[in-house]
N, C-alpha and C. Protein backbone atom coordinates (compact mmCIF):
# COMPACT_ATOMS: atom_id res chain seq x y z
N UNK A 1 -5.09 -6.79 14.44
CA UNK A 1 -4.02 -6.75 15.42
C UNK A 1 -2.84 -7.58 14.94
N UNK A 2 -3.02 -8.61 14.51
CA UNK A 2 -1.92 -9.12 13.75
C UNK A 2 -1.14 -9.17 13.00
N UNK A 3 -2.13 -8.26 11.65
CA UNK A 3 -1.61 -7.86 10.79
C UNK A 3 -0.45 -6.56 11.30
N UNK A 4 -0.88 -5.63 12.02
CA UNK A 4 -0.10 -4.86 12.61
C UNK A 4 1.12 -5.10 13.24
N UNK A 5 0.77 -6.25 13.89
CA UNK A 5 2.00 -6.86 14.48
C UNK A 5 3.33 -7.40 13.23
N UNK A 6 2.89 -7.84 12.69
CA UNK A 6 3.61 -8.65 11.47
C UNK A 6 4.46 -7.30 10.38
N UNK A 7 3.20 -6.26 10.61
CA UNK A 7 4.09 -4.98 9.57
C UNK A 7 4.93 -4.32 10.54
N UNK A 8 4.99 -4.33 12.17
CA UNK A 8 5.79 -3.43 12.88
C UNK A 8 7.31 -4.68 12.99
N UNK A 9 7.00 -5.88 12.41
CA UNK A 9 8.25 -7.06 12.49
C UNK A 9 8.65 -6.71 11.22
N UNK A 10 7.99 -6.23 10.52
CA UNK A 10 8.96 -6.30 9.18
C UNK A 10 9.39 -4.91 9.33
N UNK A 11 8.96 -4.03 9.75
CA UNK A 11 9.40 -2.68 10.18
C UNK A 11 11.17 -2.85 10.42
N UNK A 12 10.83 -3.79 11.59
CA UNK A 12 12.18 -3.78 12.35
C UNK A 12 13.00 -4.85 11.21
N UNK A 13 12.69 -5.88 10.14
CA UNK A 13 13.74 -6.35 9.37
C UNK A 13 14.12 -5.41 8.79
N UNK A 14 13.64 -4.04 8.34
CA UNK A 14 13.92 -3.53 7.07
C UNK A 14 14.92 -2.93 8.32
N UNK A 15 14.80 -2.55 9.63
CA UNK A 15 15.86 -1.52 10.30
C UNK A 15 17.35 -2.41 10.33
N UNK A 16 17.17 -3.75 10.77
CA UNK A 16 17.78 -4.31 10.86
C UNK A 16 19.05 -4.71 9.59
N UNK A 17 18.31 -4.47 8.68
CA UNK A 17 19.07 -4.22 6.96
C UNK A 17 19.30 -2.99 6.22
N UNK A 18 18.15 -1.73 7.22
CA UNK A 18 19.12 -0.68 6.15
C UNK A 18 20.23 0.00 6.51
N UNK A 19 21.28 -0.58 6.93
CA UNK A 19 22.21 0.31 7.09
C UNK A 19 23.12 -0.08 5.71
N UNK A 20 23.28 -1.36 5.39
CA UNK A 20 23.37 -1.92 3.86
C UNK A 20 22.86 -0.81 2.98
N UNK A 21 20.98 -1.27 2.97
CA UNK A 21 20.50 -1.15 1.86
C UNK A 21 21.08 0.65 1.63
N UNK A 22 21.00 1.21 2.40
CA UNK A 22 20.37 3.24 2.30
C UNK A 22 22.03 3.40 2.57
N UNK A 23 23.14 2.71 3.00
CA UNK A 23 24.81 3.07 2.97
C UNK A 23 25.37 4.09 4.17
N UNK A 24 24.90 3.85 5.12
CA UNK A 24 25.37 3.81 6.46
C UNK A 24 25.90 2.83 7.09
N UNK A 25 26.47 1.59 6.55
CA UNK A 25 26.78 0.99 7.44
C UNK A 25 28.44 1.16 7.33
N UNK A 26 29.16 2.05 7.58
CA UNK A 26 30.43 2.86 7.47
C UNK A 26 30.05 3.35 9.12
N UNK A 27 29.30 3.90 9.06
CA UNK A 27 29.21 4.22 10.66
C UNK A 27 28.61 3.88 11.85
N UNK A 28 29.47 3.16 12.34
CA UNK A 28 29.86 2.52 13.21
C UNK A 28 28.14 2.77 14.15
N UNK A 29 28.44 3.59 14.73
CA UNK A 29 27.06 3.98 16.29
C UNK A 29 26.24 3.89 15.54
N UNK A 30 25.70 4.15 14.45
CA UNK A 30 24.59 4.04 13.46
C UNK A 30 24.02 2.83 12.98
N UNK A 31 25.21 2.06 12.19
CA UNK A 31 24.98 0.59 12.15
C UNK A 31 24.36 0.02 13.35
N UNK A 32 25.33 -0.35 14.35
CA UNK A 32 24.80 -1.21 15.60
C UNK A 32 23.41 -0.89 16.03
N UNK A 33 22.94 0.44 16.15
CA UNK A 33 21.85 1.13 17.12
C UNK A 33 21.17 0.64 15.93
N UNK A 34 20.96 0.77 14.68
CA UNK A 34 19.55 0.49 14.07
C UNK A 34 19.36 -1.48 13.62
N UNK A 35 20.40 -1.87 13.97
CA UNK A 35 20.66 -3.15 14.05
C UNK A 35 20.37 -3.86 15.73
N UNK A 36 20.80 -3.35 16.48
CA UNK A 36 20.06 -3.93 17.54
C UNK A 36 18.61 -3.35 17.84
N UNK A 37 17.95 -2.48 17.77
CA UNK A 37 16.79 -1.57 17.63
C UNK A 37 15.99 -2.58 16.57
N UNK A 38 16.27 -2.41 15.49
CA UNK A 38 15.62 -3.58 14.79
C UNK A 38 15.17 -4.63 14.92
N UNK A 39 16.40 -5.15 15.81
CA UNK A 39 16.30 -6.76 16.20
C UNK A 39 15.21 -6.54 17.76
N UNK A 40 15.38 -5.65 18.56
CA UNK A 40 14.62 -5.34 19.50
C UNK A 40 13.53 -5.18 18.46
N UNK A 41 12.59 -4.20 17.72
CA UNK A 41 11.33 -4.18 16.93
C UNK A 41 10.59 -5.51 16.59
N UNK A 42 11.52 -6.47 16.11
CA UNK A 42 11.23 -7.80 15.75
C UNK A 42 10.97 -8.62 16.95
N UNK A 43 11.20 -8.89 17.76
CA UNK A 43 11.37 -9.63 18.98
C UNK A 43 10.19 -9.22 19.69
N UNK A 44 10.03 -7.82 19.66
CA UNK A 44 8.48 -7.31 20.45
C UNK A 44 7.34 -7.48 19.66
N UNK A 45 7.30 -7.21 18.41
CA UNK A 45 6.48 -7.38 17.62
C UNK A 45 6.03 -8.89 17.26
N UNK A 46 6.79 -9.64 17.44
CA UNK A 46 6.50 -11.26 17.44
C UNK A 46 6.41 -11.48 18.70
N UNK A 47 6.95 -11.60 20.18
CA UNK A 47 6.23 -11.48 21.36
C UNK A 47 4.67 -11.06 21.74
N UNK A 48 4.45 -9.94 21.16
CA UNK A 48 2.87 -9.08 20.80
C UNK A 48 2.09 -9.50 19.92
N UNK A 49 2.48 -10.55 18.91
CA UNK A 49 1.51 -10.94 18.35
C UNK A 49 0.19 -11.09 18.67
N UNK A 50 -0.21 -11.85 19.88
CA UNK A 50 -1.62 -11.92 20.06
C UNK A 50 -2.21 -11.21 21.27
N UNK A 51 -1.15 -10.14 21.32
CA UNK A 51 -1.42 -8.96 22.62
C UNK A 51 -2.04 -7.89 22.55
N UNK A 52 -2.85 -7.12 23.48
CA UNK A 52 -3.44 -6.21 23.29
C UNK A 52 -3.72 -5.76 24.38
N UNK A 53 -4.03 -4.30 24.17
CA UNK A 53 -4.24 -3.76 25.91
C UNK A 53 -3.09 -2.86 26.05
N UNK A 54 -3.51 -2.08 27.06
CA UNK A 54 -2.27 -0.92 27.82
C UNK A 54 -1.40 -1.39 28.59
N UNK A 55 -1.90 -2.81 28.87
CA UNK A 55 -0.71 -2.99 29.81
C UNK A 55 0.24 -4.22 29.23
N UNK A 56 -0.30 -3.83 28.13
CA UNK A 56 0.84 -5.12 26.94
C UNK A 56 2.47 -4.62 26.96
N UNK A 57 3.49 -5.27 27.33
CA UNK A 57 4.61 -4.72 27.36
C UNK A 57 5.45 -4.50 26.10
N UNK A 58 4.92 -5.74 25.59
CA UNK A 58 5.21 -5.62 23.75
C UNK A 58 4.90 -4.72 23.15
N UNK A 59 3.90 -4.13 23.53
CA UNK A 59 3.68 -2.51 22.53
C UNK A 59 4.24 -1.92 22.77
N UNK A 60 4.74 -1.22 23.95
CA UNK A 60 4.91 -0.36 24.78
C UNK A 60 6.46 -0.15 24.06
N UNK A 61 7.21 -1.66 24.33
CA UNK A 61 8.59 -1.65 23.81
C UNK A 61 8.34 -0.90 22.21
N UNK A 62 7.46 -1.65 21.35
CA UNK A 62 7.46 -1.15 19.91
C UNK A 62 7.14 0.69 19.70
N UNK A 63 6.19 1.00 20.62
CA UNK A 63 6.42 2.75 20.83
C UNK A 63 7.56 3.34 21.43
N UNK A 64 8.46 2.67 22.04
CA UNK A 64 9.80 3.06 22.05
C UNK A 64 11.16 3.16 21.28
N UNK A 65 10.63 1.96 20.48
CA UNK A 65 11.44 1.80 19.66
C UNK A 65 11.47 2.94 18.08
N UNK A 66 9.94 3.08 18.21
CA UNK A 66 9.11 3.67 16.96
C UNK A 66 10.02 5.07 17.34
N UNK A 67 9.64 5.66 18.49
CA UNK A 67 9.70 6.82 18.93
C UNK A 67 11.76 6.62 18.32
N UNK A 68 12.69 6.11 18.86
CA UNK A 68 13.37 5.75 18.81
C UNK A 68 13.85 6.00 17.04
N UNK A 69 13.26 5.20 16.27
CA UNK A 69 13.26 5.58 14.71
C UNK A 69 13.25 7.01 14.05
N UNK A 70 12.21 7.51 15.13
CA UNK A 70 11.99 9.31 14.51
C UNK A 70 13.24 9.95 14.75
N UNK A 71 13.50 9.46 16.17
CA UNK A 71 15.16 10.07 16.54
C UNK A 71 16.12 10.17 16.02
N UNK A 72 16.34 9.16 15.51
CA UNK A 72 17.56 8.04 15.04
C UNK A 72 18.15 8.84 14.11
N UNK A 73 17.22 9.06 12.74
CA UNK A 73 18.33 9.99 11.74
C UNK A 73 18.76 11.47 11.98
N UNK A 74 18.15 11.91 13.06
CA UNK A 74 18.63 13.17 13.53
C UNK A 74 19.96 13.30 15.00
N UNK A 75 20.34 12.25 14.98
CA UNK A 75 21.39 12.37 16.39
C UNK A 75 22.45 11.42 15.49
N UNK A 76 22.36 11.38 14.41
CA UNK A 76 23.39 11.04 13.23
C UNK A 76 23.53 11.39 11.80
N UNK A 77 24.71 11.70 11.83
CA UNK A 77 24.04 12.28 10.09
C UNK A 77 24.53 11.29 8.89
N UNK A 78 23.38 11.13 8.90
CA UNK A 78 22.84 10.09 7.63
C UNK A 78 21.85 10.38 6.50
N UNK A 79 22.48 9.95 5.09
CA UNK A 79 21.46 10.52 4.39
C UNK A 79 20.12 10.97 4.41
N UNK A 80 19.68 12.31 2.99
CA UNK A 80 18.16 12.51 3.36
C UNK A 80 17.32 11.32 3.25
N UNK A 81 17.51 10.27 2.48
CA UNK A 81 16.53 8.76 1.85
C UNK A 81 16.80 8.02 3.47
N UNK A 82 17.48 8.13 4.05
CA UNK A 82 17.67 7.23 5.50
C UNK A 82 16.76 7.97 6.34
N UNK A 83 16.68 9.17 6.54
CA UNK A 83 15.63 10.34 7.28
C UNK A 83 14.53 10.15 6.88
N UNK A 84 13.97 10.29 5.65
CA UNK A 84 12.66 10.11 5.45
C UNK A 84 12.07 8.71 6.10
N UNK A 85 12.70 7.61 5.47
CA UNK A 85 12.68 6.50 5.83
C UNK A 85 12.29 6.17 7.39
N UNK A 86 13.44 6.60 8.02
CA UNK A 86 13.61 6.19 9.46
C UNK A 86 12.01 7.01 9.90
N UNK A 87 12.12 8.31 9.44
CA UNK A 87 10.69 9.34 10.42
C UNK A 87 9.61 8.34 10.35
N UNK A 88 9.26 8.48 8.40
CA UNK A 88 8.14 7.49 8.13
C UNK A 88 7.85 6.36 8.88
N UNK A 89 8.95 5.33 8.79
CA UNK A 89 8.10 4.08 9.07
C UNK A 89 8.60 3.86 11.08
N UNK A 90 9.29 5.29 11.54
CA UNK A 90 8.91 5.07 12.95
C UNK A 90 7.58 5.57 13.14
N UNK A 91 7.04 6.23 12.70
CA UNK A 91 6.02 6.91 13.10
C UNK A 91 4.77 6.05 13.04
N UNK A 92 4.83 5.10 12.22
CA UNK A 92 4.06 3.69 11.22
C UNK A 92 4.09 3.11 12.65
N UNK A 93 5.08 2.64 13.06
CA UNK A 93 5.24 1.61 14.31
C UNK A 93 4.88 2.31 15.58
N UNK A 94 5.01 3.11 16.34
CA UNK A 94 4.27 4.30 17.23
C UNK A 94 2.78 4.10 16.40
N UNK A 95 2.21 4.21 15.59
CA UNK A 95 0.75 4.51 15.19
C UNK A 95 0.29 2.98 15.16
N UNK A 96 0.94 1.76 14.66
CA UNK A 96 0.22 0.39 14.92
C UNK A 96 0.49 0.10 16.45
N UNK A 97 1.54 0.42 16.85
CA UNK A 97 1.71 -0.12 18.66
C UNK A 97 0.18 0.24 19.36
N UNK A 98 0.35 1.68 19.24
CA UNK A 98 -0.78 2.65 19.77
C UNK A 98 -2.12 1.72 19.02
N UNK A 99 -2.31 1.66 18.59
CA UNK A 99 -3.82 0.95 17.37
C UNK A 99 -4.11 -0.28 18.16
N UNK A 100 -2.80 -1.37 18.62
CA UNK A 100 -2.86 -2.47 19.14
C UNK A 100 -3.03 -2.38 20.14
N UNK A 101 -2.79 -1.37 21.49
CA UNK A 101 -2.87 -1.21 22.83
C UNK A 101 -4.34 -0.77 22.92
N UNK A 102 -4.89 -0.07 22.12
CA UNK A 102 -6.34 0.74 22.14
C UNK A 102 -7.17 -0.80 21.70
N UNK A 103 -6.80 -1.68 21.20
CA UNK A 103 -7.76 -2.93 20.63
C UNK A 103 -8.08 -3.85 21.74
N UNK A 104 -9.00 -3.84 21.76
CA UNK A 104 -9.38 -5.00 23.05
C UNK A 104 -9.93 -6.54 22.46
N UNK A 105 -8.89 -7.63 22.47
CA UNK A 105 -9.30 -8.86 22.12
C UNK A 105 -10.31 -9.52 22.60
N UNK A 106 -10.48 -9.23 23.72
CA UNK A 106 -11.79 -9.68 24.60
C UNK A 106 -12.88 -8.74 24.43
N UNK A 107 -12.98 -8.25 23.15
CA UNK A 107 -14.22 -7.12 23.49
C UNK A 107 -15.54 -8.10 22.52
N UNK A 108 -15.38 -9.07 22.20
CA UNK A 108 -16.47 -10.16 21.34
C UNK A 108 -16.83 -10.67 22.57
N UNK A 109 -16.32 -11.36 23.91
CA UNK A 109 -16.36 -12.21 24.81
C UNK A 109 -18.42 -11.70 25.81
N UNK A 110 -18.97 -12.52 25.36
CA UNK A 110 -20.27 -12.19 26.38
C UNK A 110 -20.18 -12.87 28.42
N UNK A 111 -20.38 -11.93 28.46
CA UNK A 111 -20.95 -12.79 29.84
C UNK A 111 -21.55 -13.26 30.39
């Protein structure tokens, strides 16, 4: 669960930097949205660190955000290397959110 947590935070540094790295950051709605989105990814994903469960709000945000990533290069047009990118590693963050909400930390706990 942690580890997950820590790859859906670096998820969101890399969002938070590729408009640099992949050369979108010329446009304007593009830049900001994957720059605050990012910074939102990071913030939930370090909030969620030691969270788990369906009714964790930190995931919930990171499957929005994920979901959010798949979107992203298609309601802007931005290179194909920014598309692949964005689908891939939203889909990464939607699939660890989901992984972390299904994990139950208390499932070692006897009674």
């Amino acid at each position: 669960m942690k580890t997950r947590s820590v790859l859906n935070a670096l998820i969101g540094v890399w969002f938070f930097i590729a408009p640099w790295v992949l050369g979108f950051s010329d446009q304007t709605g593009a830049l900001w949205l994957s720059v605050v989105f990012g910074i939102i990814q990071i913030i939930a994903a370090w909030c969620g660190y030691n969270k788990s469960g369906w009714n964790s709000w930190q995931n919930w945000v990171s499957v929005v955000t994920g979901v959010w990533f798949v979107i992203f290069p298609f309601i802007y047009s931005i290179s194909n290397g920014a598309v692949w990118s964005s689908v891939i590693l939203g889909l990464v963050t939607i699939l660890f959110s989901l992984w972390n909400m299904g994990s139950n930390s208390n499932s070692n706990a006897v009674n």
